[in-house]
C-alpha atoms as a PDB file:
ATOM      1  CA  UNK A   1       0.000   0.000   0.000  1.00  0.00           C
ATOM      2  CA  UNK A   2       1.200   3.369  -1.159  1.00  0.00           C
ATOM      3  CA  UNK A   3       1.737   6.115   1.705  1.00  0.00           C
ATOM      4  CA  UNK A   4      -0.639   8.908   1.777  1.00  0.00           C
ATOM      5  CA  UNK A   5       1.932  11.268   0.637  1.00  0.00           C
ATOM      6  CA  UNK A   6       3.045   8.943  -2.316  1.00  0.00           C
ATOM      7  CA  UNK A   7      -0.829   8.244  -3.363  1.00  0.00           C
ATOM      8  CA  UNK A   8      -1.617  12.478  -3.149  1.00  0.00           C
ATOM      9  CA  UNK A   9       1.380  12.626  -5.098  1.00  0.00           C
ATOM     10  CA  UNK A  10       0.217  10.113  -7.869  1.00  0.00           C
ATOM     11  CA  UNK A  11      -3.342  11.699  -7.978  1.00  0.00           C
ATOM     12  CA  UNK A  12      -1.577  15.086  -7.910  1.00  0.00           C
ATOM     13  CA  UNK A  13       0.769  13.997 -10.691  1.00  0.00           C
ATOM     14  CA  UNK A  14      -2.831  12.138 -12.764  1.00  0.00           C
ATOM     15  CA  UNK A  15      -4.789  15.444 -12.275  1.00  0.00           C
ATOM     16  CA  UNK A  16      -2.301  17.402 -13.666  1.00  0.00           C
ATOM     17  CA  UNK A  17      -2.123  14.592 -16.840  1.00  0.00           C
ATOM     18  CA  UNK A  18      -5.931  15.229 -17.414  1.00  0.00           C
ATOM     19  CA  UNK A  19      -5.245  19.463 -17.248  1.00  0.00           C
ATOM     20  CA  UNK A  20      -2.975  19.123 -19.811  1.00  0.00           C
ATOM     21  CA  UNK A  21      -4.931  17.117 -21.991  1.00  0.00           C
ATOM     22  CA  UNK A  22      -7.973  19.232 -21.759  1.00  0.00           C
ATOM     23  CA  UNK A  23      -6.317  22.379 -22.513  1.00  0.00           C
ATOM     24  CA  UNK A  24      -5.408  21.147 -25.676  1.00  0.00           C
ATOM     25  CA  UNK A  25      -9.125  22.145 -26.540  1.00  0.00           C
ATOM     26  CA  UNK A  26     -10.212  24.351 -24.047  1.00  0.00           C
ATOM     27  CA  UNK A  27     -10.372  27.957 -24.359  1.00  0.00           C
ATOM     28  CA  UNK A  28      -8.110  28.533 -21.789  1.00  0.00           C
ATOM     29  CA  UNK A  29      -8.761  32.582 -21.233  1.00  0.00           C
ATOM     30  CA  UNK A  30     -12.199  31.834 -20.538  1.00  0.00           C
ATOM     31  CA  UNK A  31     -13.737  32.072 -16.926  1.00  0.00           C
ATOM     32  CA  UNK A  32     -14.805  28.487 -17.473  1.00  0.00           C
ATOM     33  CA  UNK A  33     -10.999  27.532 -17.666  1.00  0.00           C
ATOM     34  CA  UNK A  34      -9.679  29.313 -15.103  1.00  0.00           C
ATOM     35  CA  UNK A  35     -12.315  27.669 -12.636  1.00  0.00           C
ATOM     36  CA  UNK A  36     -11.476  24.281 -13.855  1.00  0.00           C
ATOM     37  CA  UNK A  37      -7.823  24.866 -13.060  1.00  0.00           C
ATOM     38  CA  UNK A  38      -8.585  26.025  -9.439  1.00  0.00           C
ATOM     39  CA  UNK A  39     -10.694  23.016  -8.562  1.00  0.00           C
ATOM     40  CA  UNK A  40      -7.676  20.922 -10.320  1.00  0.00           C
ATOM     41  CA  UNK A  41      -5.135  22.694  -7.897  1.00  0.00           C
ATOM     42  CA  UNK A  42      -7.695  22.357  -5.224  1.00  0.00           C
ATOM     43  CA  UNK A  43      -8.297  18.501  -5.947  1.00  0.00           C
ATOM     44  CA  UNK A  44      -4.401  18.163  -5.652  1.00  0.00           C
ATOM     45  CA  UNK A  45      -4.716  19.191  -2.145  1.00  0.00           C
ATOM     46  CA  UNK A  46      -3.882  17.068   0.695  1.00  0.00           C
ATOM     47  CA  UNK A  47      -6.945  16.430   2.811  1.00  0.00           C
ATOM     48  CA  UNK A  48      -6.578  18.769   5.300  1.00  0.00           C
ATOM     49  CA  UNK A  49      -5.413  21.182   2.629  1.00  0.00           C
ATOM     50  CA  UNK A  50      -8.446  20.628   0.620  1.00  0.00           C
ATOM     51  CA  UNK A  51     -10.340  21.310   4.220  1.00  0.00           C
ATOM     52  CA  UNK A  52      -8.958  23.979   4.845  1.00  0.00           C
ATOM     53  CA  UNK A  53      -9.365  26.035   1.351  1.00  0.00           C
ATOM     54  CA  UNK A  54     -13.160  24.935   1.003  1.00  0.00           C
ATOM     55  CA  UNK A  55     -13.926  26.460   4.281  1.00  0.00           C
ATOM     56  CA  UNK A  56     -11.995  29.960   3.204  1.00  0.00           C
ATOM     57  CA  UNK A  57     -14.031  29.337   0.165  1.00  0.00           C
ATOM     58  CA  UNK A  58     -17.661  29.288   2.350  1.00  0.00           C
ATOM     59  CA  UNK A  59     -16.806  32.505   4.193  1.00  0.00           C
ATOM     60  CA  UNK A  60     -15.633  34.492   0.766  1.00  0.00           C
ATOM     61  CA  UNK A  61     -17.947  33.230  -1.522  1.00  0.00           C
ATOM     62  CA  UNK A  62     -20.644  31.539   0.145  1.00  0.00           C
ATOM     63  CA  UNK A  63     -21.739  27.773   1.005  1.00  0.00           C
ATOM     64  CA  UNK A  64     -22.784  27.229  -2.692  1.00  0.00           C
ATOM     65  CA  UNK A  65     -19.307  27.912  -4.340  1.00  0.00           C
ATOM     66  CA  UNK A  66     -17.702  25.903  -1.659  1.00  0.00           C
ATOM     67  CA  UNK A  67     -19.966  22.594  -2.102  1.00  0.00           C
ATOM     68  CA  UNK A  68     -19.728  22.683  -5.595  1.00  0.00           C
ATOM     69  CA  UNK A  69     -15.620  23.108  -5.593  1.00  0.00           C
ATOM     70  CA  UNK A  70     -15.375  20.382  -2.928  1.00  0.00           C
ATOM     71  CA  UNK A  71     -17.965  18.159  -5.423  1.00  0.00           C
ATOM     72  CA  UNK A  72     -15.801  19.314  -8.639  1.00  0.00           C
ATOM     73  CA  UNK A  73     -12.622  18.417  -6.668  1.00  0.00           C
ATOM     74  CA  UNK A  74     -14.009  14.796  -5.145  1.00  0.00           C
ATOM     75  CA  UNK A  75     -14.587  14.579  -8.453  1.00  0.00           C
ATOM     76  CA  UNK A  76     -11.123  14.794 -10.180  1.00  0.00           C
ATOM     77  CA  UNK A  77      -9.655  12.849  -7.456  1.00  0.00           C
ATOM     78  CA  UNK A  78     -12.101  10.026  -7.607  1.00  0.00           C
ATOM     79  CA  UNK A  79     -10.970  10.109 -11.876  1.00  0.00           C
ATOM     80  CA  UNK A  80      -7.639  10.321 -11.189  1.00  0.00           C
ATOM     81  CA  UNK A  81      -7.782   7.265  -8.337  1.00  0.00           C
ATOM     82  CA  UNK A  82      -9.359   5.275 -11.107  1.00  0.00           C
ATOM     83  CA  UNK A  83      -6.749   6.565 -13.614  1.00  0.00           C
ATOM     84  CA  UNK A  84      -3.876   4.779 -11.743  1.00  0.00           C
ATOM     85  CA  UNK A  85      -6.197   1.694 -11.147  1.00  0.00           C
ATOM     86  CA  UNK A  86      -5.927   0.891 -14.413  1.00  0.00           C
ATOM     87  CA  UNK A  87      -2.602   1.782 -15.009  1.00  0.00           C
ATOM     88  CA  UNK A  88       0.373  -0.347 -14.983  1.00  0.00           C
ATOM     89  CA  UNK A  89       2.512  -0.114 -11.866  1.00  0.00           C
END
């Protein structure tokens, strides 16, 4: 079993795959874009780290914003986990 730091690392490192291949057709100056990123660097986050920036999220922007990043971001991670599933070691 891969240490937590190792397996944020390896979803990190499969998040960042996806983002690349996306922007490859993504309008990339739109608002759109720019959110998408945020919830990829967000996803990224350690637990805590992800904890942490969701609730500064809530008290800037609101409850709503914050669910939906921390949905968007469960998201990604739950791709990316499935991403190095099924890939070869």
């Amino acid at each position: 079993m891969l240490l937590p730091d190792r397996l944020n690392q390896r979803i990190a490192e499969a998040i960042t795959h996806q983002i690349n291949t996306e922007r490859e057709q993504a309008d990339t100056a739109s608002p759109v874009w720019r959110e998408r990123c945020e919830v990829a660097r967000v996803a990224m986050f350690s637990d805590a780290e992800r904890s942490v920036f969701i609730s500064h999220v809530s008290e800037r922007r609101g409850s709503a914003a914050a669910r939906e990043m921390q949905s968007q971001a469960e998201s990604l991670r739950t791709n990316a986990i499935f991403f190095l599933a099924r890939k070869p070691s």
